[in-house]
PDB file of N, CA and C in Angstrom:
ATOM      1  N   UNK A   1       0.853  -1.180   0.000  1.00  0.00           N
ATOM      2  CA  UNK A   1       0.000   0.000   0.000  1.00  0.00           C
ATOM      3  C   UNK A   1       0.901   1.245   0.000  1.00  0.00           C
ATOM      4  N   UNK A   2       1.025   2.077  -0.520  1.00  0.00           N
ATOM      5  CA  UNK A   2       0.912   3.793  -0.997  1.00  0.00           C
ATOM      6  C   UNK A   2       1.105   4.115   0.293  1.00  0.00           C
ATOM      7  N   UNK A   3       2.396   5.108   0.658  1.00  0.00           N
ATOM      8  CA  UNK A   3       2.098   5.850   2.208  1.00  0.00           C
ATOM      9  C   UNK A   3       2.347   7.259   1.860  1.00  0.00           C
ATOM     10  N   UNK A   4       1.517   7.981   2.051  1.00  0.00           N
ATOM     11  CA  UNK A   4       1.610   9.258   2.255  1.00  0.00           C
ATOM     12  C   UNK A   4       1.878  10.051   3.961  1.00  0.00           C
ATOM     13  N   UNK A   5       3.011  10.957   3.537  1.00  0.00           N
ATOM     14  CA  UNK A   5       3.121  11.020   4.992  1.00  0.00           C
ATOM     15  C   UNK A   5       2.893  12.780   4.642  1.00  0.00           C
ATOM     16  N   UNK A   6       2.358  13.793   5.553  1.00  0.00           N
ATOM     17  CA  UNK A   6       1.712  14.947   5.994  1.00  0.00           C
ATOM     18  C   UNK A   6       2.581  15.567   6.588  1.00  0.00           C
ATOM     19  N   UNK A   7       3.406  16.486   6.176  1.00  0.00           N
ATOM     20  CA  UNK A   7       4.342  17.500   7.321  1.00  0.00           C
ATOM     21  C   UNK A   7       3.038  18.753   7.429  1.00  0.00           C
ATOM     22  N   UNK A   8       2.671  19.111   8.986  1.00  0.00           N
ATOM     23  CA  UNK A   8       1.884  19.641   9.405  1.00  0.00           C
ATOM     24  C   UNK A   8       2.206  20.838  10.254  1.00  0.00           C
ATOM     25  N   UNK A   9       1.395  21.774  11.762  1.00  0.00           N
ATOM     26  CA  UNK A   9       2.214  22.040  12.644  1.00  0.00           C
ATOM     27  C   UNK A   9       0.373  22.627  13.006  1.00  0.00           C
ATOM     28  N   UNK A  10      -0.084  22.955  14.559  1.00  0.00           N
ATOM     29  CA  UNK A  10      -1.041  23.625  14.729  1.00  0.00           C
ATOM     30  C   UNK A  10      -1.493  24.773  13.934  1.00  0.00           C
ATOM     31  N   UNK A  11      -2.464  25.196  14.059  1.00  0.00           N
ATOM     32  CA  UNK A  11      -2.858  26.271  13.817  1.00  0.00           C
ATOM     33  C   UNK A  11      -2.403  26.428  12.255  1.00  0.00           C
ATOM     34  N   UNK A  12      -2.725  25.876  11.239  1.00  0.00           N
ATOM     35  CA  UNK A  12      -2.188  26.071  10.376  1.00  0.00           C
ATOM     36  C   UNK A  12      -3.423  25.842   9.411  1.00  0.00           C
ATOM     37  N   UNK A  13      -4.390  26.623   8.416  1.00  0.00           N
ATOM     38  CA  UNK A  13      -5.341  26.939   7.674  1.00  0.00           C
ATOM     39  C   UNK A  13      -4.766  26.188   6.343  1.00  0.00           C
ATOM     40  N   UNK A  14      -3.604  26.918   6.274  1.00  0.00           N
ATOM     41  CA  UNK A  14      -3.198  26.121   4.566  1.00  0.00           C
ATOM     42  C   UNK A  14      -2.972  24.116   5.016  1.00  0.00           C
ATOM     43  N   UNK A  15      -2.474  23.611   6.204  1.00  0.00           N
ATOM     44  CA  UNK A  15      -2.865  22.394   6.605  1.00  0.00           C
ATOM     45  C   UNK A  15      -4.096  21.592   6.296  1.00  0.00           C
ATOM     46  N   UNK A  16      -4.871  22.330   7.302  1.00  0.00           N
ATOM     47  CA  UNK A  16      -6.559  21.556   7.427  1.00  0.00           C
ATOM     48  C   UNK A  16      -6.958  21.805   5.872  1.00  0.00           C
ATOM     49  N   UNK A  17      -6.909  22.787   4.867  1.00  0.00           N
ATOM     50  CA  UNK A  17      -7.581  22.840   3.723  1.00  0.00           C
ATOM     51  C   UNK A  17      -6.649  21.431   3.098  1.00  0.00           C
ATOM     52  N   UNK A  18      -5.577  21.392   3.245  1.00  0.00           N
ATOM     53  CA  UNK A  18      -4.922  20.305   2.331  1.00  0.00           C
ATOM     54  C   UNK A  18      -4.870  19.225   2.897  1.00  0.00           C
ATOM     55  N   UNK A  19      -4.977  18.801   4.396  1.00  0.00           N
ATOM     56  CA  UNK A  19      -6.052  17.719   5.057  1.00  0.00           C
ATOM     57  C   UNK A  19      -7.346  17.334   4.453  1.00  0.00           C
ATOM     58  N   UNK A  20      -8.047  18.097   4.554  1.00  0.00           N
ATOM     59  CA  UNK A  20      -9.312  17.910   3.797  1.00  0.00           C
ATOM     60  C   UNK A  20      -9.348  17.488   2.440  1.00  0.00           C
ATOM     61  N   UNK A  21      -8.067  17.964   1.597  1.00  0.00           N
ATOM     62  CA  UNK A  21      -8.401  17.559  -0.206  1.00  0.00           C
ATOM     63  C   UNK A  21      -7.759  15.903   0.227  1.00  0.00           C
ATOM     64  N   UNK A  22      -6.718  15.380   1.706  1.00  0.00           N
ATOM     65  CA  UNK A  22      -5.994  14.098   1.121  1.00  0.00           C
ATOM     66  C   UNK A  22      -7.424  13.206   1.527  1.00  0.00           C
ATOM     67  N   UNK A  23      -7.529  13.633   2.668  1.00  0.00           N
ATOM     68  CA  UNK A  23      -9.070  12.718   3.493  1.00  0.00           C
ATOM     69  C   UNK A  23      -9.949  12.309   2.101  1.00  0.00           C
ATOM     70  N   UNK A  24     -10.482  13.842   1.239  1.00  0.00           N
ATOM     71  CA  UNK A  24     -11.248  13.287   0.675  1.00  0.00           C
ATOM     72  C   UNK A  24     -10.835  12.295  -0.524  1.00  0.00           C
ATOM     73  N   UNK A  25      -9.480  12.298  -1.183  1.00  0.00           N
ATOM     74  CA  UNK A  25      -8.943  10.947  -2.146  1.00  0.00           C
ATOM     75  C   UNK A  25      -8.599   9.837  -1.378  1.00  0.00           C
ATOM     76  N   UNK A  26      -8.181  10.005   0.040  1.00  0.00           N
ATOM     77  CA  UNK A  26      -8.574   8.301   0.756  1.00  0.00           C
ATOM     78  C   UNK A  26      -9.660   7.739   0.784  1.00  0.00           C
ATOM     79  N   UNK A  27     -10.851   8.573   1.205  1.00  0.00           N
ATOM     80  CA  UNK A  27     -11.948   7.353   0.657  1.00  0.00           C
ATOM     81  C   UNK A  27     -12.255   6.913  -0.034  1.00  0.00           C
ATOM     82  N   UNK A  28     -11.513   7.642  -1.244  1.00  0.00           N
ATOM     83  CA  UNK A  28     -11.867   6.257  -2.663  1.00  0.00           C
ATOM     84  C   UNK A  28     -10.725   5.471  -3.146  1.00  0.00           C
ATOM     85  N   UNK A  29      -9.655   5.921  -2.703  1.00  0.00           N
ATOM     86  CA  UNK A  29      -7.979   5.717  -2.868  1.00  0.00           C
ATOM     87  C   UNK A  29      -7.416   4.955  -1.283  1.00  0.00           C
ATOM     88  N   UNK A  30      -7.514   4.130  -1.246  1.00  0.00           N
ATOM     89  CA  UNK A  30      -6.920   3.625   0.063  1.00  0.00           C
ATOM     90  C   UNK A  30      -5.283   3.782   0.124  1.00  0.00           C
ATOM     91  N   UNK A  31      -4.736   4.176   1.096  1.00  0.00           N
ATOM     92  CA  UNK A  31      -3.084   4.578   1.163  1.00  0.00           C
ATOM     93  C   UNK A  31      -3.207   4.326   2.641  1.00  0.00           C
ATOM     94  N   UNK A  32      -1.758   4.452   2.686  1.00  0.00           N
ATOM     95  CA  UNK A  32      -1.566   4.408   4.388  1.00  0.00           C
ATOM     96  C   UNK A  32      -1.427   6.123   4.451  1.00  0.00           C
ATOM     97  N   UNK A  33      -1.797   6.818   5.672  1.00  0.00           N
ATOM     98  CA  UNK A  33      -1.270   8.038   6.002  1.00  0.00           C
ATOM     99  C   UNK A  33      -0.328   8.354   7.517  1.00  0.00           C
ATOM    100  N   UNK A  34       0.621   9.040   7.128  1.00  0.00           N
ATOM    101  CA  UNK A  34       1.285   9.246   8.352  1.00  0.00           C
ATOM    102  C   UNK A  34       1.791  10.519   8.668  1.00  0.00           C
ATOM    103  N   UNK A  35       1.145  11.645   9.697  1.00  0.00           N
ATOM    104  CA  UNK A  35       0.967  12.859  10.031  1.00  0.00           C
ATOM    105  C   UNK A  35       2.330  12.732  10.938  1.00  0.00           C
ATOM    106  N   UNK A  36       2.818  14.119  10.131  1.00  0.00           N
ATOM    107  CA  UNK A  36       3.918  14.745  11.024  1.00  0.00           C
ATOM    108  C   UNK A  36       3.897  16.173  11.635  1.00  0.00           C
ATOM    109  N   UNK A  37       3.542  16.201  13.213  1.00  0.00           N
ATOM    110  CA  UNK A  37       4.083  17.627  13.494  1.00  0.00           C
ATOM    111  C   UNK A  37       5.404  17.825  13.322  1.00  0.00           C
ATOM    112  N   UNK A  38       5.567  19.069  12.572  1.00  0.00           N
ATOM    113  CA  UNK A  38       7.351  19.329  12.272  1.00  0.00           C
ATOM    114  C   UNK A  38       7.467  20.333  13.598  1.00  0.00           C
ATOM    115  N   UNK A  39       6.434  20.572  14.601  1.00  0.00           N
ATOM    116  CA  UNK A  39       6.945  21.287  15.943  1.00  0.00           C
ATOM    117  C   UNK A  39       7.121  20.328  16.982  1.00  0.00           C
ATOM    118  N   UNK A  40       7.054  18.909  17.185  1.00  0.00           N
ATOM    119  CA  UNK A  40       6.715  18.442  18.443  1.00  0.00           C
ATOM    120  C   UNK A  40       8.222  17.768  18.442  1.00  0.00           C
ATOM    121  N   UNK A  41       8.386  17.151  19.337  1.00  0.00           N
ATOM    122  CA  UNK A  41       9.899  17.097  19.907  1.00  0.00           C
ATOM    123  C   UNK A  41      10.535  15.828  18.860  1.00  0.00           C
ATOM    124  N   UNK A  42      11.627  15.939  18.998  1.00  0.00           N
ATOM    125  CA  UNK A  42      11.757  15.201  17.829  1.00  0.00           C
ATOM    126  C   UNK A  42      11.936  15.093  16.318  1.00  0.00           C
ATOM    127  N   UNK A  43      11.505  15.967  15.905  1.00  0.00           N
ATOM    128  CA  UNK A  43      10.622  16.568  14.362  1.00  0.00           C
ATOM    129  C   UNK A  43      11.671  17.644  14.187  1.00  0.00           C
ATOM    130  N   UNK A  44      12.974  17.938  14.750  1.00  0.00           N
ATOM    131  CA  UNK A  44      13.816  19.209  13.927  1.00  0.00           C
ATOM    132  C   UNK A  44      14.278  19.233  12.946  1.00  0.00           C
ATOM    133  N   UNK A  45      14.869  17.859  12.557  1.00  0.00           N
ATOM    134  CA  UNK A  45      15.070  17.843  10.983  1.00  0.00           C
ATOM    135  C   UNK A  45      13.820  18.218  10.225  1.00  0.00           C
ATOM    136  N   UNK A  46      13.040  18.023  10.336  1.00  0.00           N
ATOM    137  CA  UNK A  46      11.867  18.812   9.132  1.00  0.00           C
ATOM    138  C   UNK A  46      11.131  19.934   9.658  1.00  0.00           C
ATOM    139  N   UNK A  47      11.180  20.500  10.939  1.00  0.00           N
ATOM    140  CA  UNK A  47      11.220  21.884  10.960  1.00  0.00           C
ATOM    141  C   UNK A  47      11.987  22.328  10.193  1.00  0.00           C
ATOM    142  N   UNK A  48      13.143  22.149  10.303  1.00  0.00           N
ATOM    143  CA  UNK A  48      14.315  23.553   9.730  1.00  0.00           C
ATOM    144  C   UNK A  48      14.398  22.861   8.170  1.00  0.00           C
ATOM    145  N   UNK A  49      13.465  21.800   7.769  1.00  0.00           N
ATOM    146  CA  UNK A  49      13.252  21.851   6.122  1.00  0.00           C
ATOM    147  C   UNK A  49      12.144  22.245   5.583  1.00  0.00           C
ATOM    148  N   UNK A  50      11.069  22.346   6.743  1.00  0.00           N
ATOM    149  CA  UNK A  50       9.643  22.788   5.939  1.00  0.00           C
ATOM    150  C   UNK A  50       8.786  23.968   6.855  1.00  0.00           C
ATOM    151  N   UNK A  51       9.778  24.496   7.624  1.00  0.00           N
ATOM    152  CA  UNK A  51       8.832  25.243   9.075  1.00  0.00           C
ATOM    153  C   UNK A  51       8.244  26.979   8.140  1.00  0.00           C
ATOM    154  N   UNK A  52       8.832  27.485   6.578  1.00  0.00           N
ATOM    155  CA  UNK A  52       8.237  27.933   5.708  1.00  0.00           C
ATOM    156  C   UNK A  52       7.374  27.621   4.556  1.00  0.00           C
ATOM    157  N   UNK A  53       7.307  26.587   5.146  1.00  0.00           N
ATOM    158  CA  UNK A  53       6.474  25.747   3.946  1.00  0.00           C
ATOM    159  C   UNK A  53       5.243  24.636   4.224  1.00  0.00           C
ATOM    160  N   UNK A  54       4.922  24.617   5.184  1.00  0.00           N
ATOM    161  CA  UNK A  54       3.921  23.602   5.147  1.00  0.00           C
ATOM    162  C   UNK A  54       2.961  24.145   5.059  1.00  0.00           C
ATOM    163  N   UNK A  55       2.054  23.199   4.433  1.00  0.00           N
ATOM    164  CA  UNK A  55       1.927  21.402   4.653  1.00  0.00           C
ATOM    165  C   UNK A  55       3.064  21.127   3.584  1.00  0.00           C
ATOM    166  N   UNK A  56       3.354  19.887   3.918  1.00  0.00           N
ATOM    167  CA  UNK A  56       4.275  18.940   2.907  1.00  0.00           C
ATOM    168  C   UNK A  56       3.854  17.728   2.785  1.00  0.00           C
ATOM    169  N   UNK A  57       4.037  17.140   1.246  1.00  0.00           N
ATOM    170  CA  UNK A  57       3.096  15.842   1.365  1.00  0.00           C
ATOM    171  C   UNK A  57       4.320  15.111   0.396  1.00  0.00           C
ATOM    172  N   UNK A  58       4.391  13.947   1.429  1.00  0.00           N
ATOM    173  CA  UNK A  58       5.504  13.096   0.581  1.00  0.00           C
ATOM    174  C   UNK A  58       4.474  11.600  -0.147  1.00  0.00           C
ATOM    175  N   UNK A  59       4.946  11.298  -1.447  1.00  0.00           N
ATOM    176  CA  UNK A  59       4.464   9.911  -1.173  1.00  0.00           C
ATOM    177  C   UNK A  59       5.534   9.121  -1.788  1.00  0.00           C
ATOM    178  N   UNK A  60       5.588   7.821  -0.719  1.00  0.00           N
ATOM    179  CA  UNK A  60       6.958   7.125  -0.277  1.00  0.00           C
ATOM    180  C   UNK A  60       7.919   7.550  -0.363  1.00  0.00           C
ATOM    181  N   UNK A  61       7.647   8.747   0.503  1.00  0.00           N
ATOM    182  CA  UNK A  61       9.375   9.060   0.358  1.00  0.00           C
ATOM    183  C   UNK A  61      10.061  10.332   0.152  1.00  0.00           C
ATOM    184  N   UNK A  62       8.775  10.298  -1.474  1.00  0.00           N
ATOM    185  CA  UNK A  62       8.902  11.596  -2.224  1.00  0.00           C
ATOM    186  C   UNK A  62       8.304  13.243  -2.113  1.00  0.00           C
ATOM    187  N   UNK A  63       8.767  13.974  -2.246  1.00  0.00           N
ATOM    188  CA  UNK A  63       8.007  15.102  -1.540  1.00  0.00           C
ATOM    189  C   UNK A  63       7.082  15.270  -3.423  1.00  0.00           C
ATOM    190  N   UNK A  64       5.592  15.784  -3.232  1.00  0.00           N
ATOM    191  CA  UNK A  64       4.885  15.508  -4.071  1.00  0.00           C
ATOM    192  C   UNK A  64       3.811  17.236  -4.067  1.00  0.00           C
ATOM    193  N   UNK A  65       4.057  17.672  -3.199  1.00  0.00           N
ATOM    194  CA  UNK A  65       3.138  18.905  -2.585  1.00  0.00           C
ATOM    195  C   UNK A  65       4.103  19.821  -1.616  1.00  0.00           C
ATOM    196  N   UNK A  66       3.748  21.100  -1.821  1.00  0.00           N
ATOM    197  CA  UNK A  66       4.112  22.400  -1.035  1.00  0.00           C
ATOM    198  C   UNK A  66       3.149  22.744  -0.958  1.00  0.00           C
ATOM    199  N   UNK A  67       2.248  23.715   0.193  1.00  0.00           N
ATOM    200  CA  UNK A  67       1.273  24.486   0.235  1.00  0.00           C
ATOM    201  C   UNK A  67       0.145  24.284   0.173  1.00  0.00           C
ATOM    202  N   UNK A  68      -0.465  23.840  -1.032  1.00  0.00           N
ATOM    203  CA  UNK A  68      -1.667  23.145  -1.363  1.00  0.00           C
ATOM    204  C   UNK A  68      -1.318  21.933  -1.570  1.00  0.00           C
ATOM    205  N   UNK A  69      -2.704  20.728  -1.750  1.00  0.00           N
ATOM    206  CA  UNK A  69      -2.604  19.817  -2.393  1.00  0.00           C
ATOM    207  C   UNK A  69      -3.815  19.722  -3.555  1.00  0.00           C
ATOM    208  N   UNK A  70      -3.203  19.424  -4.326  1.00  0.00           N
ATOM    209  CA  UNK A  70      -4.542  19.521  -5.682  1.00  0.00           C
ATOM    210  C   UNK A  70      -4.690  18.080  -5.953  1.00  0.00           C
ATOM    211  N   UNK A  71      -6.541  17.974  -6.256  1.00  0.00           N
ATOM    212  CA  UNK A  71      -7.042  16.838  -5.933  1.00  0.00           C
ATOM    213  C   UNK A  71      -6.724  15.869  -6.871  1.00  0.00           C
ATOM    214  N   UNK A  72      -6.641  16.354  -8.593  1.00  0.00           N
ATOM    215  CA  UNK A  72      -6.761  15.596  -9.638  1.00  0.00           C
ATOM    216  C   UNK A  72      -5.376  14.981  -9.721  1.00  0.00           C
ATOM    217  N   UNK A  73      -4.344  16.123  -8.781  1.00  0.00           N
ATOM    218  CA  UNK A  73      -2.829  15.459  -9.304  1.00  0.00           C
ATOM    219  C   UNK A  73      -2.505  14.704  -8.462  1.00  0.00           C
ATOM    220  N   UNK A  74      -3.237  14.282  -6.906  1.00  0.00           N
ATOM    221  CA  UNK A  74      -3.117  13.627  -5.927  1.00  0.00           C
ATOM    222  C   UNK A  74      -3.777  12.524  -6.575  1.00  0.00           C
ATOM    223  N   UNK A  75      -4.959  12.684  -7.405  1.00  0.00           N
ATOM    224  CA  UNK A  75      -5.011  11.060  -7.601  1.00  0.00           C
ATOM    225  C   UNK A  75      -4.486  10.160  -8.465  1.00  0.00           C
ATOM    226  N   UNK A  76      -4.164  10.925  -9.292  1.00  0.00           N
ATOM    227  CA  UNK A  76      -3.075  10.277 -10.530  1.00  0.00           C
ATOM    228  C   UNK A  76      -1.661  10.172 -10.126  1.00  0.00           C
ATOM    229  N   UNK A  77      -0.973  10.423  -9.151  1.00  0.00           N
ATOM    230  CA  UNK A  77      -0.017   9.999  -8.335  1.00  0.00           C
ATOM    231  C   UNK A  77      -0.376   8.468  -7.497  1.00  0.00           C
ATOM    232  N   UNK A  78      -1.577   8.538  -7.259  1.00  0.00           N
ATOM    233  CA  UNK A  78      -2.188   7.359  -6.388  1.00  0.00           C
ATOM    234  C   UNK A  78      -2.791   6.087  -7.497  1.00  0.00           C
ATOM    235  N   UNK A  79      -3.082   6.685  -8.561  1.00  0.00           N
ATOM    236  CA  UNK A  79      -3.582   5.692  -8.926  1.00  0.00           C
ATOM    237  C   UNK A  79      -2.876   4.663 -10.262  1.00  0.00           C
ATOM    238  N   UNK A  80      -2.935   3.755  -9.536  1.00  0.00           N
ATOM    239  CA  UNK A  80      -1.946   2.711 -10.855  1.00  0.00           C
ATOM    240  C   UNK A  80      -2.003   2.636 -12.325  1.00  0.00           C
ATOM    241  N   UNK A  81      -0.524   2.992 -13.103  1.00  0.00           N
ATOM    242  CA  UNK A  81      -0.759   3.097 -14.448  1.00  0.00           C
ATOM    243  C   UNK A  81      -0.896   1.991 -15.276  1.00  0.00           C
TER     244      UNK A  81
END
């Protein structure tokens, strides 16, 4: 399975909107997801790579998204050619 992992941090509007576009291609796209606060302890290597930039959306691995996530290119990344 597909893992998408979420660089995040509170309070963050451009987050929850690009939360909301991955939520809604998992329910028809099954992936694994794995949320990262880049503030909570632990997480400094990707603070000091994304603490101007999030959200960040990797999949396996790959960084795939800055800022937004757009729905049509999230699913054609997800979906098998």
């Amino acid at each position: 399975m597909q893992r998408i992992t979420f660089f995040t941090k509170e309070d963050c509007t451009l987050c929850n909107a690009a939360m909301y576009v991955v939520e809604r291609v998992r329910r028809k796209i099954p992936f694994y997801l794995e949320t990262i606060d880049i503030t909570a302890a632990g997480q400094e290597r990707w603070f000091e790579l994304y603490k101007d930039h999030i959200p960040v959306v990797h999949l396996d691995g790959e960084e795939i998204f800055r800022h937004r996530v757009d729905e049509r290119t999230l699913r054609e990344h997800l979906e098998p050619s």
